[in-house]
C-alpha atoms as a PDB file:
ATOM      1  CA  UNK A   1     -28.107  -7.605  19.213  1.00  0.00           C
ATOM      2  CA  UNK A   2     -25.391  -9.003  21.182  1.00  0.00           C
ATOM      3  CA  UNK A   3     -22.504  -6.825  22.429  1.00  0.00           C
ATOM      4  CA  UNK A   4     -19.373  -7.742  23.480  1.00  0.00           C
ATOM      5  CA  UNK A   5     -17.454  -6.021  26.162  1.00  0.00           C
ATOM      6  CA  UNK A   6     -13.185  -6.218  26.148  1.00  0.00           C
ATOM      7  CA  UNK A   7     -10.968  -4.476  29.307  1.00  0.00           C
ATOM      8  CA  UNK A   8      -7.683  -3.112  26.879  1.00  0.00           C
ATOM      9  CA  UNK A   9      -4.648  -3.291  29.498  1.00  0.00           C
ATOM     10  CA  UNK A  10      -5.104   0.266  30.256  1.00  0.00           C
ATOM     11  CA  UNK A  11      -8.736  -0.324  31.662  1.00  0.00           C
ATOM     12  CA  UNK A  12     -10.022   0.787  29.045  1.00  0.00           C
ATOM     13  CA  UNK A  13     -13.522  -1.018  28.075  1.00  0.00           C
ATOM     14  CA  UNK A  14     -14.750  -1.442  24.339  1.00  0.00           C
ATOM     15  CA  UNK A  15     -17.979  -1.976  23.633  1.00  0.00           C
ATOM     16  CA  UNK A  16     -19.574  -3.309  20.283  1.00  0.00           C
ATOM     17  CA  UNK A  17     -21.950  -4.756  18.660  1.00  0.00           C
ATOM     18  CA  UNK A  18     -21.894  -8.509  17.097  1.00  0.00           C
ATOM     19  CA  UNK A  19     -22.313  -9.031  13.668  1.00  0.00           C
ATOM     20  CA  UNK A  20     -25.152 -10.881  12.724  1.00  0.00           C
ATOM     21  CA  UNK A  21     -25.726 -13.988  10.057  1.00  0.00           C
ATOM     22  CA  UNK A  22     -26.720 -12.133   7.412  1.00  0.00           C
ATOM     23  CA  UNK A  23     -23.427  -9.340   7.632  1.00  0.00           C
ATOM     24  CA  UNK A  24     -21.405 -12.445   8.195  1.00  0.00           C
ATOM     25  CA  UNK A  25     -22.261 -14.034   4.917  1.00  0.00           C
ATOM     26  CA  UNK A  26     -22.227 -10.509   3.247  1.00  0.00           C
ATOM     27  CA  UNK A  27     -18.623 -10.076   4.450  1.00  0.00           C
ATOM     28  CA  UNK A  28     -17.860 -13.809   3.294  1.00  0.00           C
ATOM     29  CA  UNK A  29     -19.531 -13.414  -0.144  1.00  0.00           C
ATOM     30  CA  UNK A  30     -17.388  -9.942  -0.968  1.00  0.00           C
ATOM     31  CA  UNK A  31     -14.410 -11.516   0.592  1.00  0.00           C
ATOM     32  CA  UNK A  32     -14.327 -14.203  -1.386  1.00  0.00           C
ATOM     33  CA  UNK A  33     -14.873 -12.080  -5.104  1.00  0.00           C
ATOM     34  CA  UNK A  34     -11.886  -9.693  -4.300  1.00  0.00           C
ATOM     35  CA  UNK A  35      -9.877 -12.655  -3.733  1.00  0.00           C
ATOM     36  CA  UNK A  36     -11.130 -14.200  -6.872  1.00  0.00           C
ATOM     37  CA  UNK A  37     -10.468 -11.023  -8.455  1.00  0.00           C
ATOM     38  CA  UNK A  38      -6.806 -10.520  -7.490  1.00  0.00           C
ATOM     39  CA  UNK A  39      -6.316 -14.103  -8.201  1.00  0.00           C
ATOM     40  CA  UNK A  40      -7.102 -13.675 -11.695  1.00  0.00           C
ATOM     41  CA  UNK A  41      -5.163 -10.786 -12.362  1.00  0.00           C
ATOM     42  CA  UNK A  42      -2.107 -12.747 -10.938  1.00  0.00           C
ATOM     43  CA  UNK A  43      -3.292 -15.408 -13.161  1.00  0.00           C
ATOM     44  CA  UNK A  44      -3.109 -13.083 -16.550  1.00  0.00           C
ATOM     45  CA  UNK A  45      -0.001 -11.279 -15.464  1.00  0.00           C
ATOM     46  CA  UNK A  46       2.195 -14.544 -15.674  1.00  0.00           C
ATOM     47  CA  UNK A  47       0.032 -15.760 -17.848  1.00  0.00           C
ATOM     48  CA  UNK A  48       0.988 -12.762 -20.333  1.00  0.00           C
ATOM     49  CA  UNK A  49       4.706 -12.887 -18.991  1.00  0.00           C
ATOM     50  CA  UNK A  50       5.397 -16.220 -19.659  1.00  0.00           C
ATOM     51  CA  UNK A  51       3.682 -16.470 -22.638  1.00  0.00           C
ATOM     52  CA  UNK A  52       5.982 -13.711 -23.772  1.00  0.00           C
ATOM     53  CA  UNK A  53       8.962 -15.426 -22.448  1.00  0.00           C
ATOM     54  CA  UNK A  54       8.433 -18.750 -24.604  1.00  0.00           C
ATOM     55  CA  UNK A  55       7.729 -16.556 -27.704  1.00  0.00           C
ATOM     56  CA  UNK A  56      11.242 -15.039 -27.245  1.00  0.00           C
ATOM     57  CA  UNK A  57      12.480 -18.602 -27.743  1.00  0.00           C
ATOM     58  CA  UNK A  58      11.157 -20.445 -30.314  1.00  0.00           C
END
């Protein structure tokens, strides 16, 4: 693997480890279901509270 090595303004070095393909697509792939997720509770919420709203006025 590939590391990477960063001087922090305190000289202090960091070294670590790139991610590969495979972790990168694994990261992208659970990324993008808790956004879907969250998304679609946001969805039902208003969904729910407007839908109660425009019962309250008819």
């Amino acid at each position: 693997m590939q590391t990477v090595r960063i001087r922090t303004s305190q000289n202090v070095e960091i070294d670590y480890e790139v991610a590969g393909l495979g972790d990168r697509v694994l990261g992208r792939i659970i990324d993008v279901g808790v956004l879907t997720g969250v998304l679609y509770i946001f969805y039902f919420i208003f969904l729910f509270f407007f839908a109660s709203i425009f019962q309250d006025i008819q």
